[in-house]
Each structure stands twice: as C-alpha cells, then as structure tokens.
Protein backbone atom coordinates (compact mmCIF):
# COMPACT_ATOMS: atom_id res chain seq x y z
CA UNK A 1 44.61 -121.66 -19.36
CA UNK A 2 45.93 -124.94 -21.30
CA UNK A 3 45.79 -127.93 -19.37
CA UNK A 4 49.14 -129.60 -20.52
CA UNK A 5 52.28 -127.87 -21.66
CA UNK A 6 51.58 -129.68 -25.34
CA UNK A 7 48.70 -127.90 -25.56
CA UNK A 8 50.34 -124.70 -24.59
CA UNK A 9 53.14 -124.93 -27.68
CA UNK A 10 51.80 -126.89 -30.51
CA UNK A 11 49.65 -123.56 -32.08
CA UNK A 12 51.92 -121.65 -34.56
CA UNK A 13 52.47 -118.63 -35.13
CA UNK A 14 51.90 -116.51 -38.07
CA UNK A 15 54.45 -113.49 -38.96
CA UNK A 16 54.12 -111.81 -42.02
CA UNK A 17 58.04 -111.62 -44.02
CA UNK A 18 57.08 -109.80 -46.81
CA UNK A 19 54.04 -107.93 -48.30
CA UNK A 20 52.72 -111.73 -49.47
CA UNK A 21 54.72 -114.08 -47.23
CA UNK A 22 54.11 -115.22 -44.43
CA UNK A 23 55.76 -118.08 -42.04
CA UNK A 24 53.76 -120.28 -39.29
CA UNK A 25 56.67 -120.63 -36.94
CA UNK A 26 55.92 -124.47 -34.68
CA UNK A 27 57.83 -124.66 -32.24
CA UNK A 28 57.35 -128.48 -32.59
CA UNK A 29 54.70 -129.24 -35.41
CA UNK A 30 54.34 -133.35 -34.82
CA UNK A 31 52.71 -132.40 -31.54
CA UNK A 32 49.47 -132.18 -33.62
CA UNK A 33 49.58 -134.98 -35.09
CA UNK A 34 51.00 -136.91 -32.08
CA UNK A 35 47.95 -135.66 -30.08
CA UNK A 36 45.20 -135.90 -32.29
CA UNK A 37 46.41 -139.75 -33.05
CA UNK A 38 46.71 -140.80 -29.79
CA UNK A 39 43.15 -138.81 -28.63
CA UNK A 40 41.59 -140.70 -31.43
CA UNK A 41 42.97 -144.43 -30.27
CA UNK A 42 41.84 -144.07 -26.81
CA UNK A 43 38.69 -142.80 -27.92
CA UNK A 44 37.71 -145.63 -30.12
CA UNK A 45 38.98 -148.19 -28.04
CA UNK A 46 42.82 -148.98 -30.04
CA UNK A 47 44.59 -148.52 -27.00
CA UNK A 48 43.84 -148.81 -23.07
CA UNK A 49 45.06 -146.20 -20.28
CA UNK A 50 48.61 -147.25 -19.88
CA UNK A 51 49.25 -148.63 -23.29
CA UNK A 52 52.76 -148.57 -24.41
CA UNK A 53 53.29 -146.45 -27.45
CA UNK A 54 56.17 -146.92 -30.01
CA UNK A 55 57.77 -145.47 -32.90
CA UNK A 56 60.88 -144.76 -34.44
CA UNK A 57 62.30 -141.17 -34.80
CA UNK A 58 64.64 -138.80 -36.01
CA UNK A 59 63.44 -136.16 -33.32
CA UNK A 60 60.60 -133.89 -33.33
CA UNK A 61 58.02 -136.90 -33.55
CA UNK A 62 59.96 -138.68 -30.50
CA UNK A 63 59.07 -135.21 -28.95
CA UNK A 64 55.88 -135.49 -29.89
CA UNK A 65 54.65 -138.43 -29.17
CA UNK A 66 56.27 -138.43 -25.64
CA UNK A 67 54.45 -135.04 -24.55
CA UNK A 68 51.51 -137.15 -26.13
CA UNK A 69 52.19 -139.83 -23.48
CA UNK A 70 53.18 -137.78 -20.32
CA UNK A 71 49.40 -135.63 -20.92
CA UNK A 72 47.53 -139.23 -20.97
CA UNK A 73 49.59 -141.19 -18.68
CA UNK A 74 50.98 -143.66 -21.48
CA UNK A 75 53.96 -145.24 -22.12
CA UNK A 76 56.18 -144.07 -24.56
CA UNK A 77 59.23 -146.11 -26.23
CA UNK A 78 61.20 -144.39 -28.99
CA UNK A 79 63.62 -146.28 -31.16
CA UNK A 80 65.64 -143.08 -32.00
CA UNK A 81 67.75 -142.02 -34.75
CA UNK A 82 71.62 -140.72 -34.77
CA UNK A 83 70.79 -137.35 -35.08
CA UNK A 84 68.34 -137.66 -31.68
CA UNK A 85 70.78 -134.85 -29.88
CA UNK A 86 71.92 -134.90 -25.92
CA UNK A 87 69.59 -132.36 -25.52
CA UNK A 88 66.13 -133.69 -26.38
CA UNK A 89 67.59 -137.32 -25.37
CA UNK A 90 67.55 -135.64 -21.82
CA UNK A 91 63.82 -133.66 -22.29
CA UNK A 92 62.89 -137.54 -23.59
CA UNK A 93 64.36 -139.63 -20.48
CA UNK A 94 62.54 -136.91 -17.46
CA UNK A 95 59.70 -137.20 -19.36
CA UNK A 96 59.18 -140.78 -19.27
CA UNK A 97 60.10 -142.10 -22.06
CA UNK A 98 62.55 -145.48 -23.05
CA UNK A 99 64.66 -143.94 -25.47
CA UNK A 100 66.84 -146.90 -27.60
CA UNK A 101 69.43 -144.58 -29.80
CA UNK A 102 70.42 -146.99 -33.03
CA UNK A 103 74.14 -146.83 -33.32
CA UNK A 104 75.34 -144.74 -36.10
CA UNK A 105 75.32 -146.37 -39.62
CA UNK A 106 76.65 -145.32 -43.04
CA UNK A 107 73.71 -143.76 -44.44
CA UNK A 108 69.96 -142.49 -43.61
CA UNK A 109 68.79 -145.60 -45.63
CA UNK A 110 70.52 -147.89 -43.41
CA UNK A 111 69.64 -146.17 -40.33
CA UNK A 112 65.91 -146.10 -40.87
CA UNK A 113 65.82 -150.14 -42.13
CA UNK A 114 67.32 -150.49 -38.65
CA UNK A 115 65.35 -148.71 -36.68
CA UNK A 116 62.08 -150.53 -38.58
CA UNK A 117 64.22 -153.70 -38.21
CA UNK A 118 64.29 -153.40 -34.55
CA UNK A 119 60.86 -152.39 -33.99
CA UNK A 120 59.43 -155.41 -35.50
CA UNK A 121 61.96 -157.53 -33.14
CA UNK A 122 60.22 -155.01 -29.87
CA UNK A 123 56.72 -156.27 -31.29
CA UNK A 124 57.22 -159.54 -31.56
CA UNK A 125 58.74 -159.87 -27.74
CA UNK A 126 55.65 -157.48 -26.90
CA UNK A 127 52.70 -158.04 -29.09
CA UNK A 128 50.94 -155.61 -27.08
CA UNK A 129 52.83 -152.24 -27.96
CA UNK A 130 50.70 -150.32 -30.04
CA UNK A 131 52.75 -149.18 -32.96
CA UNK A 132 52.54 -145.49 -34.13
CA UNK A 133 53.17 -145.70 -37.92
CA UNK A 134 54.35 -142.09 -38.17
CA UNK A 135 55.35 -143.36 -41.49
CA UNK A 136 52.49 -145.17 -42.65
CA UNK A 137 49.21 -144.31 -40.69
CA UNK A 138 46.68 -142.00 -42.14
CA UNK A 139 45.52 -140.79 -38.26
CA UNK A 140 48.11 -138.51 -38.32
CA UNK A 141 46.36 -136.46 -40.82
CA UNK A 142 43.77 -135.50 -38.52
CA UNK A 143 45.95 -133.14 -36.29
CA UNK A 144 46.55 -130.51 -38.97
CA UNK A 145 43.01 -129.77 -39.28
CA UNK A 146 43.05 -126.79 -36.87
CA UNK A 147 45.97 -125.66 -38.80
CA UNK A 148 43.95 -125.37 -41.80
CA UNK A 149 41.65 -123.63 -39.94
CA UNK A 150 43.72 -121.04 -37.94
CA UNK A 151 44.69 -120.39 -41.74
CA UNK A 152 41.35 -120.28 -43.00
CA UNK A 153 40.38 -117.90 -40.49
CA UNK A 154 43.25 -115.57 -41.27
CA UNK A 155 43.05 -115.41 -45.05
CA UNK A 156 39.91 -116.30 -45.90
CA UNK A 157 39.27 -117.06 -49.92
CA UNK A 158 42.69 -115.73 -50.64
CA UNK A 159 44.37 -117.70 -53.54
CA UNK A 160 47.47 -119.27 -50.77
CA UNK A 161 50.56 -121.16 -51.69
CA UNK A 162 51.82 -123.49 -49.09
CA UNK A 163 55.09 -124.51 -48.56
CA UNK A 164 56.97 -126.98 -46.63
CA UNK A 165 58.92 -130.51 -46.48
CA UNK A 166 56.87 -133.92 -47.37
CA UNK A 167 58.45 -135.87 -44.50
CA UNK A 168 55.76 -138.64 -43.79
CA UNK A 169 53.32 -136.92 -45.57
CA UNK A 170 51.50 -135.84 -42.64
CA UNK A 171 51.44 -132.60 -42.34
CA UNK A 172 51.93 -130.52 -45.44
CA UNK A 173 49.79 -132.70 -47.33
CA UNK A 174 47.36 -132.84 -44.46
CA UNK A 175 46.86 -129.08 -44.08
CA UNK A 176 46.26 -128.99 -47.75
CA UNK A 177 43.84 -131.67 -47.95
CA UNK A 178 41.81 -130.06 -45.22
CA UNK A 179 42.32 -126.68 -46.68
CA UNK A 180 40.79 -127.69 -50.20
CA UNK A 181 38.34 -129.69 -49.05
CA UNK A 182 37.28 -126.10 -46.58
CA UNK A 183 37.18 -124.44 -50.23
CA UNK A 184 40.30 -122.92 -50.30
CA UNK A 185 42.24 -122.39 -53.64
CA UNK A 186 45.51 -123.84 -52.41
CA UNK A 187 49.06 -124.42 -54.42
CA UNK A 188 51.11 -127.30 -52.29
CA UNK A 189 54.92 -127.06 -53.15
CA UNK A 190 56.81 -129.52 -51.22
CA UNK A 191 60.18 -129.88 -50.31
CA UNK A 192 62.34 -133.16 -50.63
CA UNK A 193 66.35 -133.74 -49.61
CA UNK A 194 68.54 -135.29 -52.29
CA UNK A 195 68.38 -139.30 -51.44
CA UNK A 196 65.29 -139.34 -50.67
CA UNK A 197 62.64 -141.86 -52.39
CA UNK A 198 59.43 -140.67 -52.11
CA UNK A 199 59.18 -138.27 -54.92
CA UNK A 200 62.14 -140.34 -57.04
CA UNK A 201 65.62 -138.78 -55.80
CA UNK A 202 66.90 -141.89 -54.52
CA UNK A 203 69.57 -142.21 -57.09
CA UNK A 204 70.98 -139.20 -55.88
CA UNK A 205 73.59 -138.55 -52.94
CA UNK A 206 74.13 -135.11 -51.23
CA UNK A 207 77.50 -134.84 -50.08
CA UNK A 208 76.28 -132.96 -46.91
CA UNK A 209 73.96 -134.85 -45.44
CA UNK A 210 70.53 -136.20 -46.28
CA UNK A 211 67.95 -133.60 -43.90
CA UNK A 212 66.08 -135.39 -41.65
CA UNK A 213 62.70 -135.26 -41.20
CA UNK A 214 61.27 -134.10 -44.63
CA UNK A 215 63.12 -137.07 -46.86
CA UNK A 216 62.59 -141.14 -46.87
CA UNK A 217 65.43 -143.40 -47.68
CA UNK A 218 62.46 -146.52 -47.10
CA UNK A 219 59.08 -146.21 -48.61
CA UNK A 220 56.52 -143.83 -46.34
CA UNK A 221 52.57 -144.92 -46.99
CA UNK A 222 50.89 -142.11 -45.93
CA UNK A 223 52.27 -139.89 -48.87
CA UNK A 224 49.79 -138.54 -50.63
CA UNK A 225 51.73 -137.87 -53.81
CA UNK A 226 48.30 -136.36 -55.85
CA UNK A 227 47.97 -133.78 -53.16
CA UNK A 228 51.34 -131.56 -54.84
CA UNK A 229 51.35 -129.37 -57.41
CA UNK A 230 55.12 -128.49 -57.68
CA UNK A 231 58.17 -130.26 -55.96
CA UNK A 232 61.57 -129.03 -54.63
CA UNK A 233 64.82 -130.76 -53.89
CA UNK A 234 67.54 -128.79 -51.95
CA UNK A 235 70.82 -129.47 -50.87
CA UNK A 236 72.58 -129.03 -47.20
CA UNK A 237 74.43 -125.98 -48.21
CA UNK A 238 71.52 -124.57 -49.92
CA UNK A 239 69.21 -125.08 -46.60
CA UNK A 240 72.38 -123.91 -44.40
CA UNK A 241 72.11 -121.02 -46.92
CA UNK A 242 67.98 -120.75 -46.31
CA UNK A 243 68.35 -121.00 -42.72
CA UNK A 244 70.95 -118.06 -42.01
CA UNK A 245 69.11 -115.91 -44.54
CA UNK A 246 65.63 -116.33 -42.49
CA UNK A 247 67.56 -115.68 -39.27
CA UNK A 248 69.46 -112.79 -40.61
CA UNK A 249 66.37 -110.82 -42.51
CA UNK A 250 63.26 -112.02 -40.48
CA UNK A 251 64.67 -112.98 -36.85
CA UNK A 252 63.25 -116.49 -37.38
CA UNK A 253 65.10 -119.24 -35.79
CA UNK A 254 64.11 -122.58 -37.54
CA UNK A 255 65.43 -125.64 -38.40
CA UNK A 256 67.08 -126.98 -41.53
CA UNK A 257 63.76 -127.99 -43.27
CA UNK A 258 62.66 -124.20 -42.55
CA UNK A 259 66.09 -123.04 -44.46
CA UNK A 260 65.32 -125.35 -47.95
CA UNK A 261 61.56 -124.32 -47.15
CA UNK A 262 62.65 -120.23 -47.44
CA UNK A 263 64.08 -120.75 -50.34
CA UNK A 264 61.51 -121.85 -52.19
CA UNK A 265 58.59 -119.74 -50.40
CA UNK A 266 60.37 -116.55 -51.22
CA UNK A 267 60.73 -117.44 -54.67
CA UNK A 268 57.03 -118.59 -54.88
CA UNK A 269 56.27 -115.11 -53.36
CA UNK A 270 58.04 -113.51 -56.15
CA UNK A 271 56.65 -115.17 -59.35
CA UNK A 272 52.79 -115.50 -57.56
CA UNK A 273 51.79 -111.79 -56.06
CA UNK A 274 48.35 -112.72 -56.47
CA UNK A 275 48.73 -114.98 -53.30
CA UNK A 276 49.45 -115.52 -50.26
CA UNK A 277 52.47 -117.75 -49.35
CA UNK A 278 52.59 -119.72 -46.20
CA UNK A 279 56.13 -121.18 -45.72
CA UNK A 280 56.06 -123.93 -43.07
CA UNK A 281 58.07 -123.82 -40.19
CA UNK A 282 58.28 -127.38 -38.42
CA UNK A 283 61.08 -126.80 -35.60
CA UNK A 284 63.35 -124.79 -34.01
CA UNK A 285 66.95 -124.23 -34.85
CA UNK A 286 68.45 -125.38 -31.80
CA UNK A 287 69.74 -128.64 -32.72
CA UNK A 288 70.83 -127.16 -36.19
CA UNK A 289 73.18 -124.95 -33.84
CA UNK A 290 76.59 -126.60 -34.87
CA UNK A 291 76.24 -128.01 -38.42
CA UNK A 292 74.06 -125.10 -39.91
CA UNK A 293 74.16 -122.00 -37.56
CA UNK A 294 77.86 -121.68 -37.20
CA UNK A 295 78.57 -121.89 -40.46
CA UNK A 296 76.80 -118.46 -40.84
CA UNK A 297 80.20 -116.72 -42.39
CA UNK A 298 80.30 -118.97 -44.86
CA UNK A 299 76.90 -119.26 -46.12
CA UNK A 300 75.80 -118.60 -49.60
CA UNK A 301 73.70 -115.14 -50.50
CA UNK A 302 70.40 -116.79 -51.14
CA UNK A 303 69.56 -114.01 -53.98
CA UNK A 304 72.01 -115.91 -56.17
CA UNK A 305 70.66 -119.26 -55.83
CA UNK A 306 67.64 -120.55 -58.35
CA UNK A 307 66.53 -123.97 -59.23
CA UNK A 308 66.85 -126.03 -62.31
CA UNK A 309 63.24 -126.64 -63.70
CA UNK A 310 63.45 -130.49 -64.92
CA UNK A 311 60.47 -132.51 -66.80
CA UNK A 312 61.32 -135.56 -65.15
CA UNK A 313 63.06 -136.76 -62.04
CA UNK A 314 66.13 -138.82 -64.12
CA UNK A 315 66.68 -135.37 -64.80
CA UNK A 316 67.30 -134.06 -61.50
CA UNK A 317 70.85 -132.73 -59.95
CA UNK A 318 71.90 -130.84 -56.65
CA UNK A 319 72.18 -128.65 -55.68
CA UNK A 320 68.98 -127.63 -56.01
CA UNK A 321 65.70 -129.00 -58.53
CA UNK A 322 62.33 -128.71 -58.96
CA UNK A 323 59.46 -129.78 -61.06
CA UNK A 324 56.18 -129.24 -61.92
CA UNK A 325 54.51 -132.29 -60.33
CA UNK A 326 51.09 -131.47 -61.51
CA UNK A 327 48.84 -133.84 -58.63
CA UNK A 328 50.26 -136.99 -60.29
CA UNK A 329 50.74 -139.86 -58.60
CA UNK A 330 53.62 -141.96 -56.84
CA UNK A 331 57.29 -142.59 -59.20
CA UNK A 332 57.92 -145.94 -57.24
CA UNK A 333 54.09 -146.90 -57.74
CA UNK A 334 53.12 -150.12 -60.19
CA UNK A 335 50.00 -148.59 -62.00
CA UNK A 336 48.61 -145.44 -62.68
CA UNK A 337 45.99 -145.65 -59.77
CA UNK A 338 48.29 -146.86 -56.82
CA UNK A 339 48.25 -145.63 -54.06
CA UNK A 340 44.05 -145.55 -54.22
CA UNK A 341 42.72 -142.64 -52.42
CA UNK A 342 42.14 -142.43 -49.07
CA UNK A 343 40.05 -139.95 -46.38
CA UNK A 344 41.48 -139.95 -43.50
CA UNK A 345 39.14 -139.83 -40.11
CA UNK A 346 37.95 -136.88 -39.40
CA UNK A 347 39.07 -135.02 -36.55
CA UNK A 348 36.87 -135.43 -32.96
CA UNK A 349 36.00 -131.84 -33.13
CA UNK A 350 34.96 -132.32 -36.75
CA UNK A 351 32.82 -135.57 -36.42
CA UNK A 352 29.41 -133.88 -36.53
C-alpha cells in the first residue's frame, strides 16, 4: 500500500513495441525528481516543515512539485507558464498550491525571462521561499536513480539505447548517468525543439510552436551536455506526426515530447538490433488533446519521415536534424572544460 497518491503514480511502466523497443510510459515523470529533491532538503536541514516552495513551470513540474508539497505539508507557489491548461490549473488550486499564470507573450523566450523575472521580484519580497531551480539544481538528478534501476533490473548487461527530451537536463541525462555509473553500456540520444538553446538551435524558429518541456529559450545549468552521444531536433508537425503514430500502432497515449521521442526511438531500433531501446515517455497526452490529437487526419505517415545528419549545428534545418554529438561539451560554453563536472548527491536510499 503507498502512502501518498505520488507515490502510487510516479513508477513507469515498461511495454515492449517491438522485438527491441520498448517505452517506460510516466504518467508524470518530474514527480521523481520533485520528491527526491524535496526529501533530500528537509533531510539535511535546507528547508523547515512548512517551508514555501517555488518554481516556475510549464506543467508537469508544477504537478510535481505540488504533489511534493501536499505529501509533506509544504507550501507550494508556482509561477506558471501559458500553456499551464484549465485542467491541471484546477488539480493545482485543490491541491494547495498559489498558482500565478504569466500572461501570454510572443515567444517561449520571452515567457520563460518572465517567469524568472518575476520570481526574483517573489524572493526579494520573501527571502525565505526556498527556490526549486528545476532549471539549474543538480538535486534533481537524484530522483531518477530508481529508474535506472527498475531498468537495470529488467535488462540486465544488455547493450540499451535511451531515448528522450533534454528539458532541464534532469532526467534523461540523470537516468543515464546512474545507469553507466551501475555498469551499463548505455547510448543517450536526446531530443531538442527547434528554438531551443541548449544544444545550439536558438537561431532557429519552428513555425508551430516551440514544445515545452524538453527545449530552453534561457540557459538551463543542470545540462549535462557530455552525458549525449547523439542529438535530435524535431518539429511540431513531426511530433504531432510521432504522437498519432504511437497512439495508432501501440495504444500509447503520450504527450508531444513522447511523439518527437518515437520518432527517433524507432529509428534507433532499426539501425541498432543489438540493443535494447528505451524511448522515454514523460506525460500523458491529455493536454496535447486539441493541438496534436485532433489533428490525427492530417498527420504525416511517420515511415516517410528521416532526419538530416549535419556535422555541425549552423548546419541544422526543420523539420527534423540530428547529429552525432559524441559526449562533447556545451555550444554556448567559453572553453573547452566549462561546464566542470559535477556528481550529483546521491540518493537517501543510496547513501551507504
């Protein structure tokens, strides 16, 4: 019996696709890494029962962290994004939570300076908010370790791929950190929107819509850019595409990162038999249900879509890129060494 309903949903689950794919289906990944951060502040002292907890959000984190909150009796205020839905606005508000929605701005780059903007204004008129840092805090690496593990413990030594969007940095590159330092002989292909800075695409605009959640229009800190060995970027249509084509073969109802994340697992799948792919699925589709679900007459066959292999990222073009990335370090970096490596905490179960 789980004591908390976070508990209850945050453990994903596995479904085999193909003979060598395989998807772990979240129903709302950032709940590890919401938990594990927030059981690691109270635990050395960071934060006091009844803290107030705040962060900025596009959506699943604001979930998160507020389920994070409600099972230890915190305070949780979420400077939320555009594309926060009336839905999970509602789920936010019963559970406790001071939800600030950012009025709509031009782009995703404005939007998140905002939202930053504003939460340096909160901390200054309340210097004792403790702020999350989804963006820039290595504790939220220490969530995903159980993840590695489940994985571990259902493939063993098999030679994996894993797949899934960058985002913060905190979870794909998390899970693969844990998995290699477990052993494990691990490929990390990440995916990246169009627009988005962290792996160089800035210069780029997708006339969809940048995907939130996997891309950063402002510079994330907890990006581990060494940890990848190949990177994707895919447009809107081609996750729309992605996303109906996972419902339609597999049954799997995921969100828009899931869709661009399909695409390139499937293809992995196909070029590496040798291994085991593991595409990453962070969300559900419900909020997709609009502006990627209905457009399922319309959608693109996936089997005629392929990427354009580029050597550098001047190079790249929508709607859909990749690259070899090879572990090297951060584009927007000044030096070859920057950012220096980091090990995160290790995990309370972990700490013997």
């Amino acid at each position: 019996m789980y004591a908390h309903y976070a508990d209850a949903i945050k453990t994903p689950q596995l479904i085999r696709l193909d003979d060598n794919l395989f998807v772990a289906r979240f129903e709302s990944m950032k709940i590890y890494s919401a938990l594990a951060a927030v059981e690691q502040l109270l635990a050395e002292g960071t934060i006091e029962p009844g803290a107030t907890l705040l962060d900025s959000s596009s959506g699943i984190y604001a979930y998160a962290l507020a389920l994070a909150c409600h099972k230890y009796a915190l305070h949780c205020y979420i400077v939320a994004s555009k594309t926060v839905d009336r839905s999970l606005m509602l789920q936010l508000q019963i559970l406790g939570a001071t939800v600030e929605q950012v009025q709509p701005m031009a782009s995703l780059k404005l939007d998140q300076s905002f939202r930053v903007a504003r939460i340096q204004q909160l901390l200054r008129d309340n210097p004792r908010m403790h702020w999350m840092q989804q963006y820039h805090d290595d504790i939220h690496y220490l969530g995903y370790a159980p993840v590695a593990e489940q994985l571990r413990g259902e493939f063993g030594d098999a030679p994996l791929s894993l797949v899934g969007g960058v985002g913060s940095g905190c979870s794909t590159g998390a899970m693969a950190q844990w998995l290699r330092e477990a052993g494990s002989d691990l490929r990390l292909l990440g995916v990246q929107p169009f627009g988005s800075m962290s792996f160089g695409a800035e210069h780029l605009h997708d006339p969809g819509i940048i995907i939130a959640g996997i891309g950063s229009s402002i510079a994330f800190r907890n990006v581990r850019h060494r940890l990848y060995d190949e990177m994707h970027w895919v447009s809107f249509e081609h996750g729309v595409a992605g996303c109906i084509a996972l419902l339609r073969r597999h049954g799997v109802f995921a969100g828009l990162s899931s869709g661009c994340g399909f695409l390139v697992a499937q293809r992995e799948a196909a070029l590496q038999p040798q291994r085991r792919v593991v595409l990453l699925a962070a969300d559900t589709g419900h909020r997709y249900a609009e502006a990627v679900f209905a457009q399922h007459e319309h959608s693109a066959d996936i089997a005629a879509l392929q990427p354009q292999f580029v050597d550098d990222t001047g190079a790249l073009s929508l709607p859909w890129s990749a690259m070899a990335w090879q572990r090297r370090g951060d584009p927007q970096a000044q030096g070859p060494d920057w950012p220096p490596p980091r090990t995160p905490r290790r995990p309370p179960h972990a700490a013997n």
